[in-house]
N, C-alpha and C. Protein backbone atom coordinates (compact mmCIF):
# COMPACT_ATOMS: atom_id res chain seq x y z
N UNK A 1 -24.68 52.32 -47.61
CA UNK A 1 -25.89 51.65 -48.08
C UNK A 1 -26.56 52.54 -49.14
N UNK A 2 -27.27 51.88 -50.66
CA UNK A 2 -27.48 52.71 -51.57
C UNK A 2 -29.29 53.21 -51.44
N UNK A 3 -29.41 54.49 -51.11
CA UNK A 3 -31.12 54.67 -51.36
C UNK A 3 -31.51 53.97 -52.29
N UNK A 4 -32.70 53.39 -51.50
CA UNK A 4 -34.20 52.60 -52.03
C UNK A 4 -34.84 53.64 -53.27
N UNK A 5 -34.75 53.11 -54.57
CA UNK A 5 -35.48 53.89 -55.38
C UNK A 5 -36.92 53.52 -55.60
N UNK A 6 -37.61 54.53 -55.34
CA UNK A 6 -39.48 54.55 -55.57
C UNK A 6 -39.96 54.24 -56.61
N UNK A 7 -40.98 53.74 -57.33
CA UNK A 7 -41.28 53.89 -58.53
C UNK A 7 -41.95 54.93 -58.35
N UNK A 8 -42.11 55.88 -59.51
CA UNK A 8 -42.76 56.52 -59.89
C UNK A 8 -44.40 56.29 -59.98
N UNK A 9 -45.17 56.61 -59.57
CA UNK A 9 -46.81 56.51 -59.56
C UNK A 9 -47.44 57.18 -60.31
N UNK A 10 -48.38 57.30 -61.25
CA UNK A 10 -49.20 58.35 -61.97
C UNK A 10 -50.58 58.15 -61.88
N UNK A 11 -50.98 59.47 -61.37
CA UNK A 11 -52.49 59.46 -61.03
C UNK A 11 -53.31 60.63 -62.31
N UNK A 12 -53.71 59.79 -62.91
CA UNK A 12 -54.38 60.26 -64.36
C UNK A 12 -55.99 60.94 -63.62
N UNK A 13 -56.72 62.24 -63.43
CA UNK A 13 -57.65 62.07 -63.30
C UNK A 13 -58.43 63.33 -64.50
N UNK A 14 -59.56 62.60 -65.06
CA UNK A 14 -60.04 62.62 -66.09
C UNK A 14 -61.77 63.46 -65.83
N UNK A 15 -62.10 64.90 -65.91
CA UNK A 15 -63.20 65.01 -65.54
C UNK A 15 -64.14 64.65 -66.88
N UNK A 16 -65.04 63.84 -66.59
CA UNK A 16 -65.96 63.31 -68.14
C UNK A 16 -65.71 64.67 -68.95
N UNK A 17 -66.20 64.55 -70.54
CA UNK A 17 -67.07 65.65 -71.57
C UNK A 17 -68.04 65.89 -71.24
N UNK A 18 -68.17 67.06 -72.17
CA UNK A 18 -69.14 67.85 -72.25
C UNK A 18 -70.83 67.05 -72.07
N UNK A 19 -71.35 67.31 -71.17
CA UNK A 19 -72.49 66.61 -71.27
C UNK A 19 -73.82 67.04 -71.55
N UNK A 20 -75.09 66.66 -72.24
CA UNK A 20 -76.21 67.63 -72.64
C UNK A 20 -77.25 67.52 -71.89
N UNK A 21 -77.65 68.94 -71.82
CA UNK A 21 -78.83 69.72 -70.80
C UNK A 21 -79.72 69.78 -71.73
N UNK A 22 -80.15 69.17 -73.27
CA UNK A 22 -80.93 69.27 -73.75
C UNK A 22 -81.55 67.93 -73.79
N UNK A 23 -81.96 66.82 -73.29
CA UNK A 23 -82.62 65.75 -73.29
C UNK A 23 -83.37 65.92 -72.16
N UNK A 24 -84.62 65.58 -72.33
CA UNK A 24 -85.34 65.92 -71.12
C UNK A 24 -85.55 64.19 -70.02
N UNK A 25 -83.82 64.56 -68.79
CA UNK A 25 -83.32 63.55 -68.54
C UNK A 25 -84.03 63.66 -67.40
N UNK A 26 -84.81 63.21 -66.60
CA UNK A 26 -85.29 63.49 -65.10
C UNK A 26 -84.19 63.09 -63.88
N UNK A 27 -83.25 62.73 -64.56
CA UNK A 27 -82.32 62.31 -62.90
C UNK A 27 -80.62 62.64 -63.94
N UNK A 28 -80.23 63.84 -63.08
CA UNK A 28 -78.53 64.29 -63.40
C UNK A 28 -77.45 63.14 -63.65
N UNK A 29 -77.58 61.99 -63.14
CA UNK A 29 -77.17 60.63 -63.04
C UNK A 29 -76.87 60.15 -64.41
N UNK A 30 -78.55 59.97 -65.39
CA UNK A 30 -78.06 59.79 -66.41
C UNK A 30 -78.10 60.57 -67.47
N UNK A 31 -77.40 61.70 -67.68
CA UNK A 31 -77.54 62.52 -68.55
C UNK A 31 -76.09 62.29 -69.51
N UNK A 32 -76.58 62.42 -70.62
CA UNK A 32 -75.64 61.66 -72.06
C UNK A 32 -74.29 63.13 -72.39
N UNK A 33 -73.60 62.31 -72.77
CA UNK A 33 -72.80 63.15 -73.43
C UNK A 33 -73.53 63.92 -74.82
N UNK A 34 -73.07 65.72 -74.75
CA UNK A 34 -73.43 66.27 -76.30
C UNK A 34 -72.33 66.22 -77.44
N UNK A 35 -72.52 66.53 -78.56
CA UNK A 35 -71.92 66.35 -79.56
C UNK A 35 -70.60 66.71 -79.56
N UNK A 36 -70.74 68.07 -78.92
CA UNK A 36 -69.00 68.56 -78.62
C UNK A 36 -68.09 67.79 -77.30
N UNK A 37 -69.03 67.10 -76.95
CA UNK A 37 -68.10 66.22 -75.30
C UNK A 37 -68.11 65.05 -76.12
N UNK A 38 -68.39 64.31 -77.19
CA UNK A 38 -68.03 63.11 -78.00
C UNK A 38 -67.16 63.53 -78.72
N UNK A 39 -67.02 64.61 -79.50
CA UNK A 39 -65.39 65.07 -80.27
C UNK A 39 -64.65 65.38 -79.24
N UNK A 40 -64.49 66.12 -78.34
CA UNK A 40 -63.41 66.32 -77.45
C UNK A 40 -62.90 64.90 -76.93
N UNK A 41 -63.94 64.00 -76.69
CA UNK A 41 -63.65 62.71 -75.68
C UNK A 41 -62.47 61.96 -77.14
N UNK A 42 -63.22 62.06 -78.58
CA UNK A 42 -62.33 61.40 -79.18
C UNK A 42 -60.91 61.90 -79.26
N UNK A 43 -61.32 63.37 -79.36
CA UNK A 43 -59.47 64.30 -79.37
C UNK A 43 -59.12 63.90 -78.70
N UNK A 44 -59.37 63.33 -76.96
CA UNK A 44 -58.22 62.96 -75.66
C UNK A 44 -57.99 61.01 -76.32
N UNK A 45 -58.84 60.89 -76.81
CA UNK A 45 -58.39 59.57 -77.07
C UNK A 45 -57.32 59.13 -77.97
N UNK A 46 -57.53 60.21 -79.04
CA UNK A 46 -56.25 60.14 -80.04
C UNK A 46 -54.94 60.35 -79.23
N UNK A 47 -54.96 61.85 -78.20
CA UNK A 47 -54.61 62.09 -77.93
C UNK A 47 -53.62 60.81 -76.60
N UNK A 48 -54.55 60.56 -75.77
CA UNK A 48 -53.87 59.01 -75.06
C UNK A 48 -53.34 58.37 -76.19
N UNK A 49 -53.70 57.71 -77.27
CA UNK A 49 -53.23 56.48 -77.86
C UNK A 49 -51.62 57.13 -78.09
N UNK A 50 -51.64 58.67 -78.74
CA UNK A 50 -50.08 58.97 -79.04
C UNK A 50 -48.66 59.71 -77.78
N UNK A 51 -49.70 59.50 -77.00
CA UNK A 51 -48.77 60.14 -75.93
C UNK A 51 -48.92 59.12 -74.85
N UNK A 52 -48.55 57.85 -75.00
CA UNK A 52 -48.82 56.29 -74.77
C UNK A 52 -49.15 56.80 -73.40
N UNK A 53 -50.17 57.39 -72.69
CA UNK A 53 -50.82 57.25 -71.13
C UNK A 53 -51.66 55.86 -71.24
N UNK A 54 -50.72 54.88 -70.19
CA UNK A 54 -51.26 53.79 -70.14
C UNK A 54 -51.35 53.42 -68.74
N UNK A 55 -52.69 53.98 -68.06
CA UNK A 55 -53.06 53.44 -66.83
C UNK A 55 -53.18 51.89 -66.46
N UNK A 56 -52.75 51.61 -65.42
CA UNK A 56 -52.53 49.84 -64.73
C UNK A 56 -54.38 49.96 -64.50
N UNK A 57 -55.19 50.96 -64.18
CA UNK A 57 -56.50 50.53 -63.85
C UNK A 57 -57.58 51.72 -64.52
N UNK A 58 -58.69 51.27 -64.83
CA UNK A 58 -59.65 52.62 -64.82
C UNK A 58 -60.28 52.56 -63.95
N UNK A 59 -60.71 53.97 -63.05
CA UNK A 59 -61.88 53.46 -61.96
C UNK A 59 -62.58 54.34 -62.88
N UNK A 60 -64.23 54.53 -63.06
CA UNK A 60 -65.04 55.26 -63.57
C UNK A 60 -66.31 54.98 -62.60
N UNK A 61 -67.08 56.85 -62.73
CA UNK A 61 -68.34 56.73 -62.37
C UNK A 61 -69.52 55.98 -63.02
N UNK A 62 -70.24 55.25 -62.53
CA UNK A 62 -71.02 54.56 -62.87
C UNK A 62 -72.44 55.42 -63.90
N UNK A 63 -71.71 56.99 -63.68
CA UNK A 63 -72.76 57.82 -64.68
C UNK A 63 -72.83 57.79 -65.73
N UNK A 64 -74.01 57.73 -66.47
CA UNK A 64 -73.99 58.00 -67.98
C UNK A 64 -73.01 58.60 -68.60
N UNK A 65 -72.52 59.70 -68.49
CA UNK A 65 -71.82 60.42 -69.56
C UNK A 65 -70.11 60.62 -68.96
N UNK A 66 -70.33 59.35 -67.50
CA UNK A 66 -68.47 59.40 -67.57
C UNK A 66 -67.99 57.98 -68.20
N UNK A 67 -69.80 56.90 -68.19
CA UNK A 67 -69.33 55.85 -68.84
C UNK A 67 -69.05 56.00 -70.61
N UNK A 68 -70.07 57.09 -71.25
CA UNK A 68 -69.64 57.35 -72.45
C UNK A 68 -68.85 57.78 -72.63
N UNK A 69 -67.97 58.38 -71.75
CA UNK A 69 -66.76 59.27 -72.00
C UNK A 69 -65.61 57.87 -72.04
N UNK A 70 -65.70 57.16 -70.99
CA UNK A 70 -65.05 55.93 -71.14
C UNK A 70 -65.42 54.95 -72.48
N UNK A 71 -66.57 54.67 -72.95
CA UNK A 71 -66.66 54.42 -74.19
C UNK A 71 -65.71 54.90 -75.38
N UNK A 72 -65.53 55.87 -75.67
CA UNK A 72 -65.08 56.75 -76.53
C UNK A 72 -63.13 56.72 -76.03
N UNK A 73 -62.61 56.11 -74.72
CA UNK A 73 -61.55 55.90 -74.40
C UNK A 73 -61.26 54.95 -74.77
N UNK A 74 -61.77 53.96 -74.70
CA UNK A 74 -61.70 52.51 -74.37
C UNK A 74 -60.59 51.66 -75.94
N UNK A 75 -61.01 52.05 -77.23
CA UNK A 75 -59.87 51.69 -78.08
C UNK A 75 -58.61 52.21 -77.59
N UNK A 76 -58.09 53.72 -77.56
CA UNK A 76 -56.67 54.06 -76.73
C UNK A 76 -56.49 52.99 -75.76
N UNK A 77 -57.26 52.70 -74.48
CA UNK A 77 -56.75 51.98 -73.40
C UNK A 77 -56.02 51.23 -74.12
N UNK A 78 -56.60 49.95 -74.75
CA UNK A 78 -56.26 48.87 -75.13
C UNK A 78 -56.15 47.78 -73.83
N UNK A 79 -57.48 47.67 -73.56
CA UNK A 79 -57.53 46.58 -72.67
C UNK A 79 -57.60 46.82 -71.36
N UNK A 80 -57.04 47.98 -70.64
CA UNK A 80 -57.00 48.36 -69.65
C UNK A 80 -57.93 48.01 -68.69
N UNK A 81 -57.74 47.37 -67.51
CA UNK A 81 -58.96 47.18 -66.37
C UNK A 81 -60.00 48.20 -66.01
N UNK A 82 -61.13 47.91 -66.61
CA UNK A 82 -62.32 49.27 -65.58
C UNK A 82 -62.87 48.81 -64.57
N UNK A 83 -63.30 49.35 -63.87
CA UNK A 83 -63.99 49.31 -62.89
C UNK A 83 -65.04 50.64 -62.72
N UNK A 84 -66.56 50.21 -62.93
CA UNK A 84 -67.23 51.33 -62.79
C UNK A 84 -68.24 51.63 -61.34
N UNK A 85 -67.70 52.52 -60.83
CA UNK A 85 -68.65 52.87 -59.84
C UNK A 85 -70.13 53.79 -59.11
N UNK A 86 -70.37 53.23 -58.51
CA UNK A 86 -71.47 54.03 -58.83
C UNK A 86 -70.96 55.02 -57.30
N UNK A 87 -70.18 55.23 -56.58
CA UNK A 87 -69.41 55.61 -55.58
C UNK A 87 -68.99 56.86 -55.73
N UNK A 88 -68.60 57.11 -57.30
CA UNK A 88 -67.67 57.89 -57.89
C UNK A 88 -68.66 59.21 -58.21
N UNK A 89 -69.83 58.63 -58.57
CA UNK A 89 -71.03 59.93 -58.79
C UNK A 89 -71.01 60.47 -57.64
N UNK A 90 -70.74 62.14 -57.85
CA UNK A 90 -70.84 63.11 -56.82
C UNK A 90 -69.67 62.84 -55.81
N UNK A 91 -68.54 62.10 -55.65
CA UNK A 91 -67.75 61.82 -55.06
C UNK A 91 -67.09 63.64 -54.27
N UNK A 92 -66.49 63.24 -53.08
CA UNK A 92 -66.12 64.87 -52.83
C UNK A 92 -64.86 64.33 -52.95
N UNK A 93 -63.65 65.34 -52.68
CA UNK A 93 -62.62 64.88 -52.61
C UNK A 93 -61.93 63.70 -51.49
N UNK A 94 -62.44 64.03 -50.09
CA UNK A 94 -62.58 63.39 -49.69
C UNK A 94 -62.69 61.69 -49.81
N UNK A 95 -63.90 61.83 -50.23
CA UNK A 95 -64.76 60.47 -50.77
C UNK A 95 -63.42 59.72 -52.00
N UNK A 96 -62.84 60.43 -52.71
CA UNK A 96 -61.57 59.98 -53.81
C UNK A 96 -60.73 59.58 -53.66
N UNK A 97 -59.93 60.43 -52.39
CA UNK A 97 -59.10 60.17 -51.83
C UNK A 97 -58.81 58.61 -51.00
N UNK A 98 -59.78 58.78 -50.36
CA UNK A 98 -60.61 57.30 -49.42
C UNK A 98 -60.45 55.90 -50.35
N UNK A 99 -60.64 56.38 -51.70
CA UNK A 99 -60.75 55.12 -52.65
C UNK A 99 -59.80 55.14 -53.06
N UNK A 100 -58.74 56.03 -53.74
CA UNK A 100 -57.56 55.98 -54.20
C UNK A 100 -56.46 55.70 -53.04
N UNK A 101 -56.55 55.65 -51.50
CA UNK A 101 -55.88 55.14 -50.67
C UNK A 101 -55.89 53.61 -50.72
N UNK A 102 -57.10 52.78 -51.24
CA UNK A 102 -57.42 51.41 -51.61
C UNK A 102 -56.97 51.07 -52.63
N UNK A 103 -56.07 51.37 -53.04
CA UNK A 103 -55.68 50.77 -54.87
C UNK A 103 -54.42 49.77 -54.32
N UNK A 104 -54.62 48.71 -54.79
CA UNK A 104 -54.12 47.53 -54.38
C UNK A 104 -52.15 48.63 -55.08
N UNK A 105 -51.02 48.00 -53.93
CA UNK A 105 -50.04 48.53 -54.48
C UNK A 105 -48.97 48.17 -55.59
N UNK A 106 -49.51 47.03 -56.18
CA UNK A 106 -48.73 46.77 -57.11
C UNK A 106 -48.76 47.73 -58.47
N UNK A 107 -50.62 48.50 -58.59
CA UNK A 107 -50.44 49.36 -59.65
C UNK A 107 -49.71 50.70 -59.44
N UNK A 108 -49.17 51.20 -60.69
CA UNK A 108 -48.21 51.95 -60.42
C UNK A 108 -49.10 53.35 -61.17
N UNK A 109 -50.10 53.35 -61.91
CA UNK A 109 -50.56 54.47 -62.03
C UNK A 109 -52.46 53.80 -61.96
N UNK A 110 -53.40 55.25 -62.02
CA UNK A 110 -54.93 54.67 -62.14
C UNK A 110 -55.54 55.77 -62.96
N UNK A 111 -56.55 56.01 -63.85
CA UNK A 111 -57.12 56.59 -64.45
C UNK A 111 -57.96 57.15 -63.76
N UNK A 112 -58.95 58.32 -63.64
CA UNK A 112 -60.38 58.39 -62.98
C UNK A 112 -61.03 59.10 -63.53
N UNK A 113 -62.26 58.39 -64.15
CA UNK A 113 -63.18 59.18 -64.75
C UNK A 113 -64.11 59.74 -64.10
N UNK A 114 -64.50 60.80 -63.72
CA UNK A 114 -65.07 61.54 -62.40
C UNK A 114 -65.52 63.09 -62.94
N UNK A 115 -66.12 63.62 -61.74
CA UNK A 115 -66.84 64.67 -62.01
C UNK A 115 -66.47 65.84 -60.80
N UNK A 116 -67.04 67.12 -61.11
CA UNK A 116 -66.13 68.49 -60.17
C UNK A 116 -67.82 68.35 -59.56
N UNK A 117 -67.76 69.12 -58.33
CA UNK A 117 -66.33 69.92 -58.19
C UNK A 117 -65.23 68.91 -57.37
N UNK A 118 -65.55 67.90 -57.04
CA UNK A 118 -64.85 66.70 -56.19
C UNK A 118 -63.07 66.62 -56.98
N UNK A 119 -63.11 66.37 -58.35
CA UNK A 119 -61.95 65.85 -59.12
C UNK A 119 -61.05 67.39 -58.70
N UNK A 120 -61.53 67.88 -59.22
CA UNK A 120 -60.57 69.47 -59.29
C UNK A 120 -60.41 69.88 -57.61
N UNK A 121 -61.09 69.68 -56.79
CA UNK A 121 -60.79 70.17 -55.41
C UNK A 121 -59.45 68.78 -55.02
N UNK A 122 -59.78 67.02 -55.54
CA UNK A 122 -58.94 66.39 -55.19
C UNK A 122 -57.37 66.93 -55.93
N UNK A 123 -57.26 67.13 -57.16
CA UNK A 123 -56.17 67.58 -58.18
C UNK A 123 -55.50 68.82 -57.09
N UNK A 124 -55.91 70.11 -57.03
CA UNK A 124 -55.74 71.60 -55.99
C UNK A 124 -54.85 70.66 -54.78
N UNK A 125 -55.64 70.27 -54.23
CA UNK A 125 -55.06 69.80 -53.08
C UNK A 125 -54.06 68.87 -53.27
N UNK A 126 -53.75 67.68 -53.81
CA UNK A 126 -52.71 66.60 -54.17
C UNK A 126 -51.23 67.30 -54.23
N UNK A 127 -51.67 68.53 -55.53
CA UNK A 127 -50.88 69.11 -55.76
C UNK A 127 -50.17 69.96 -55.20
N UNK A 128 -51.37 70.91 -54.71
CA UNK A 128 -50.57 71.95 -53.26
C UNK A 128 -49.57 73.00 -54.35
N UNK A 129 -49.95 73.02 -55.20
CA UNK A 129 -48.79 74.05 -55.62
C UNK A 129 -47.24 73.27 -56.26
N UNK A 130 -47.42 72.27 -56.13
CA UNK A 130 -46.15 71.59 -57.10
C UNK A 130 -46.52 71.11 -58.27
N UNK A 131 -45.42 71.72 -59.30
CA UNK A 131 -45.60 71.05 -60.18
C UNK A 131 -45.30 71.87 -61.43
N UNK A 132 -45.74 71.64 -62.81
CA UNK A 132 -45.19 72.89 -63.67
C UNK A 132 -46.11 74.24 -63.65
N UNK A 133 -45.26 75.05 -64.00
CA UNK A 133 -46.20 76.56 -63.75
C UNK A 133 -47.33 76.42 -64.46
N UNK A 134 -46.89 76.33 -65.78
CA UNK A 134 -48.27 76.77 -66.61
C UNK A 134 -49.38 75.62 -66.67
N UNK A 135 -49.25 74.39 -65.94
CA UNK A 135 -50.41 73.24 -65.37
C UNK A 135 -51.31 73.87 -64.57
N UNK A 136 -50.30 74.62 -63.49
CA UNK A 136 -50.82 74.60 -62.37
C UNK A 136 -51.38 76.15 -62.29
N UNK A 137 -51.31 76.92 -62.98
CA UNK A 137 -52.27 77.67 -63.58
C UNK A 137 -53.22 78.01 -64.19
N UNK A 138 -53.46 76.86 -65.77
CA UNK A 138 -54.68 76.58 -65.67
C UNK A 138 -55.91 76.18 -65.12
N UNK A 139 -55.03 75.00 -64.03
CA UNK A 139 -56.10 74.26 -62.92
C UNK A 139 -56.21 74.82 -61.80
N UNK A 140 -55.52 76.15 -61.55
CA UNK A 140 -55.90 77.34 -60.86
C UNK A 140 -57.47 77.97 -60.98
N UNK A 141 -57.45 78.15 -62.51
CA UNK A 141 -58.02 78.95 -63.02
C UNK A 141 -59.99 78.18 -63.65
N UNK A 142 -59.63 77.03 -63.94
CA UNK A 142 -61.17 76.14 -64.40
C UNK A 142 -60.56 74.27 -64.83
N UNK A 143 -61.34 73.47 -64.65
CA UNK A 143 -61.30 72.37 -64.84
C UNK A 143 -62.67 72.11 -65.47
N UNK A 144 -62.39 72.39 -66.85
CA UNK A 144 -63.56 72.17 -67.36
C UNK A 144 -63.65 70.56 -68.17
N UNK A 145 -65.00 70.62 -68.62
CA UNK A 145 -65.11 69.27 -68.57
C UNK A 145 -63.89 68.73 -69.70
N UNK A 146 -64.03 67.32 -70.01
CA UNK A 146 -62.98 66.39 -70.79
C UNK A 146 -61.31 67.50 -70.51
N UNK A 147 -61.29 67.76 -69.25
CA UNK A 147 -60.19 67.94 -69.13
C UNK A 147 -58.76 66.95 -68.33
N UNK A 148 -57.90 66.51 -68.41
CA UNK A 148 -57.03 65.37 -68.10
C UNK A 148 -55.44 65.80 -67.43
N UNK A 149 -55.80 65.65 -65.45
CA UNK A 149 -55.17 66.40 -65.24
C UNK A 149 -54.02 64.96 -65.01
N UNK A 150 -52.29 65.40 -64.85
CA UNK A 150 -51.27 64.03 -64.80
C UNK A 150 -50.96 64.46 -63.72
N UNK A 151 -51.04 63.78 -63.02
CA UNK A 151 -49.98 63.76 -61.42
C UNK A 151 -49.55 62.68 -60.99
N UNK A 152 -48.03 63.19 -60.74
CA UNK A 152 -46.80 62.19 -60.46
C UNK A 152 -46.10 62.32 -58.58
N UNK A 153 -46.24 61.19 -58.10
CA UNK A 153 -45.82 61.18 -56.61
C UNK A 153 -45.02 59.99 -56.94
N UNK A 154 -43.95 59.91 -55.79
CA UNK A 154 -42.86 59.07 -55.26
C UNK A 154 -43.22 58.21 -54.19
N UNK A 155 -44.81 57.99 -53.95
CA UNK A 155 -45.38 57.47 -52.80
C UNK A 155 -45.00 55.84 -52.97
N UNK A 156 -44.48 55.58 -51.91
CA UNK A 156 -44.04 53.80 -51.89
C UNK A 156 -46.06 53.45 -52.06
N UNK A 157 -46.83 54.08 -51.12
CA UNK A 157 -48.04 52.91 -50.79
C UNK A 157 -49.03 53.57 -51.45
N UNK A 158 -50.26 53.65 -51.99
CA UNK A 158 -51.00 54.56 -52.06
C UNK A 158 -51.91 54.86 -51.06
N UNK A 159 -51.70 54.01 -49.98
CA UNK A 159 -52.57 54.51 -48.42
C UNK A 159 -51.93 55.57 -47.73
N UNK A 160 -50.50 56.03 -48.17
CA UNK A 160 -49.68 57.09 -47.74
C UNK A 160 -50.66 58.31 -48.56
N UNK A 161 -51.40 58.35 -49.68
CA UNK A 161 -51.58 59.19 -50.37
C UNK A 161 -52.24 60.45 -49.52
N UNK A 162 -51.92 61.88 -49.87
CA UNK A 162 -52.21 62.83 -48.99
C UNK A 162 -52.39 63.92 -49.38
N UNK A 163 -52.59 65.35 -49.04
CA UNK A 163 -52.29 66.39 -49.62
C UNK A 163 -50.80 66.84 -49.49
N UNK A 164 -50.40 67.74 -51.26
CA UNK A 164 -49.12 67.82 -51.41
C UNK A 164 -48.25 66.85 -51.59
N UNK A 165 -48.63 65.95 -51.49
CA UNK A 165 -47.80 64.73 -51.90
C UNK A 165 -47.23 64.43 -53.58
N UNK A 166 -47.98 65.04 -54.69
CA UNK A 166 -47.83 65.02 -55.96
C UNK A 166 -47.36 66.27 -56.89
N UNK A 167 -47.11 66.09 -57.73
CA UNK A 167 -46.92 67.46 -58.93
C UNK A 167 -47.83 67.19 -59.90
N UNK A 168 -48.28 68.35 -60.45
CA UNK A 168 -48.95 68.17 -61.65
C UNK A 168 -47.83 68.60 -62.63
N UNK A 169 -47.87 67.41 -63.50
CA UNK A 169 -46.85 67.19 -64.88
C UNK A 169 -47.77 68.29 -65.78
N UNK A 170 -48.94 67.06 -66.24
CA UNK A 170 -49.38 67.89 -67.60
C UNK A 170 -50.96 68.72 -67.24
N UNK A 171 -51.99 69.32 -67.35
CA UNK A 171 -53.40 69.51 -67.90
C UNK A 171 -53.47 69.85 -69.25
N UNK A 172 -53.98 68.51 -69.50
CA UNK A 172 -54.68 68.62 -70.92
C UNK A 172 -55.85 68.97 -71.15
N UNK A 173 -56.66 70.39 -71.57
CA UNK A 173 -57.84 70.56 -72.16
C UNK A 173 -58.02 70.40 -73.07
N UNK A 174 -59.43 70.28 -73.44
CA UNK A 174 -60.06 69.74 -74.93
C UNK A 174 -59.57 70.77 -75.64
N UNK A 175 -59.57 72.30 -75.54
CA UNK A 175 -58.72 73.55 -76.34
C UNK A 175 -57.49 73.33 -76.86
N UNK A 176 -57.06 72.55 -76.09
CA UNK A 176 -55.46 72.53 -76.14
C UNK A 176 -55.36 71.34 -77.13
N UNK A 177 -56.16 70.94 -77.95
CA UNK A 177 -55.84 69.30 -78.54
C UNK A 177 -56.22 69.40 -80.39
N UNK A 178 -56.97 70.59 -80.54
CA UNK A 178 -57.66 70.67 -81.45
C UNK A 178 -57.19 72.34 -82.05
C-alpha cells in the first residue's frame, strides 16, 4: 500500500511595522504606523508580490498599525481573504495557537498579522529548533517589528497543530530587504 502524501501547510506569521510613539495616542490599541514601518511594510510587500507568498487567508489584529501594515500588503495579496480581529491584540501564544487550531482545513497556508511578544513566543515554540540554521538564529536572537517569519508543517489538520510540529524555512527582516 502506497503512503498518503500530506500537503504541505504554510504558516506565514507577520509581526506589524514599525509603529509611532510620537502621536499623542491615549490607548496602545490605536497607535499608527511611523514613517520607517510604512517603507519597510512596502519593502515586505514588494517583497511578497516577487517571492509569490500567497496565503489561502489573512487573519489580522484589529489594531491600528497591524491594520495599516495590512493596508500597505493588501496590493501584493491580490485579493486574499482578511479577517480582522480584535482577538489578535495582545494575543499570547497560547491565545494563537487556539485560533490557528480553528482554521477551517481546506486552507493550506494563513498569514498573521500580529504583535510580540505573543507572535515570536508562538514562532520559538512551533518551531522547537527545526528548521534552517541561519532562520532560526535570527529568531533566536529578536523579532523585530515588520519582520515575516515562514513555517512549513506536514500537519493533515490544523487542530493537530502543536509545539515542534513545524520548521522555519525563511525570516525575513525589514534589514534584510533593503
Amino acid at each position: 500500500m502506497a503512503a498518503r502524501m500530506t500537503e504541505m501547510r504554510q504558516l506565514f506569521l507577520l509581526r506589524h511595522a514599525k509603529s509611532s510613539w510620537d502621536d499623542n495616542v491615549p490607548d496602545d490599541f490605536d497607535r499608527p504606523l511611523n514613517g520607517r514601518g510604512r517603507r519597510n511594510a512596502q519593502a515586505l510587500s514588494t517583497h511578497l508580490a516577487h517571492g509569490h507568498v500567497r496565503p489561502a487567508l489573512v487573519l489580522c489584529s484589529a489594531a491600528k498599525r497591524t491594520s495599516e501594515t495590512y493596508d500597505i500588503l493588501e496590493p501584493a495579496l491580490e485579493g486574499v481573504p482578511v479577517a480582522f480581529e480584535s482577538d489578535l491584540y495582545e494575543a499570547t501564544k497560547h491565545d494563537l495557537m487556539t485560533r490557528l487550531r480553528r482554521l477551517d482545513d481546506h486552507l493550506s497556508s494563513v498569514l498573521v498579522i500580529g504583535h510580540n511578544p505573543g507572535l515570536e513566543r508562538l514562532a520559538a515554540a512551533l518551531c522547537a529548533g527545526h528548521g534552517e540554521k541561519a532562520p532560526l538564529a535570527m529568531l533566536a536572537e529578536k523579532y523585530p517589528t515588520g519582520t515575516l517569519a515562514v513555517l512549513e508543517t506536514d500537519i493533515e489538520h490544523w487542530a493537530a497543530l502543536e509545539d515542534g510540529c513545524c520548521r522555519l524555512a525563511q525570516f525575513v527582516r525589514p534589514a534584510d530587504l533593503g
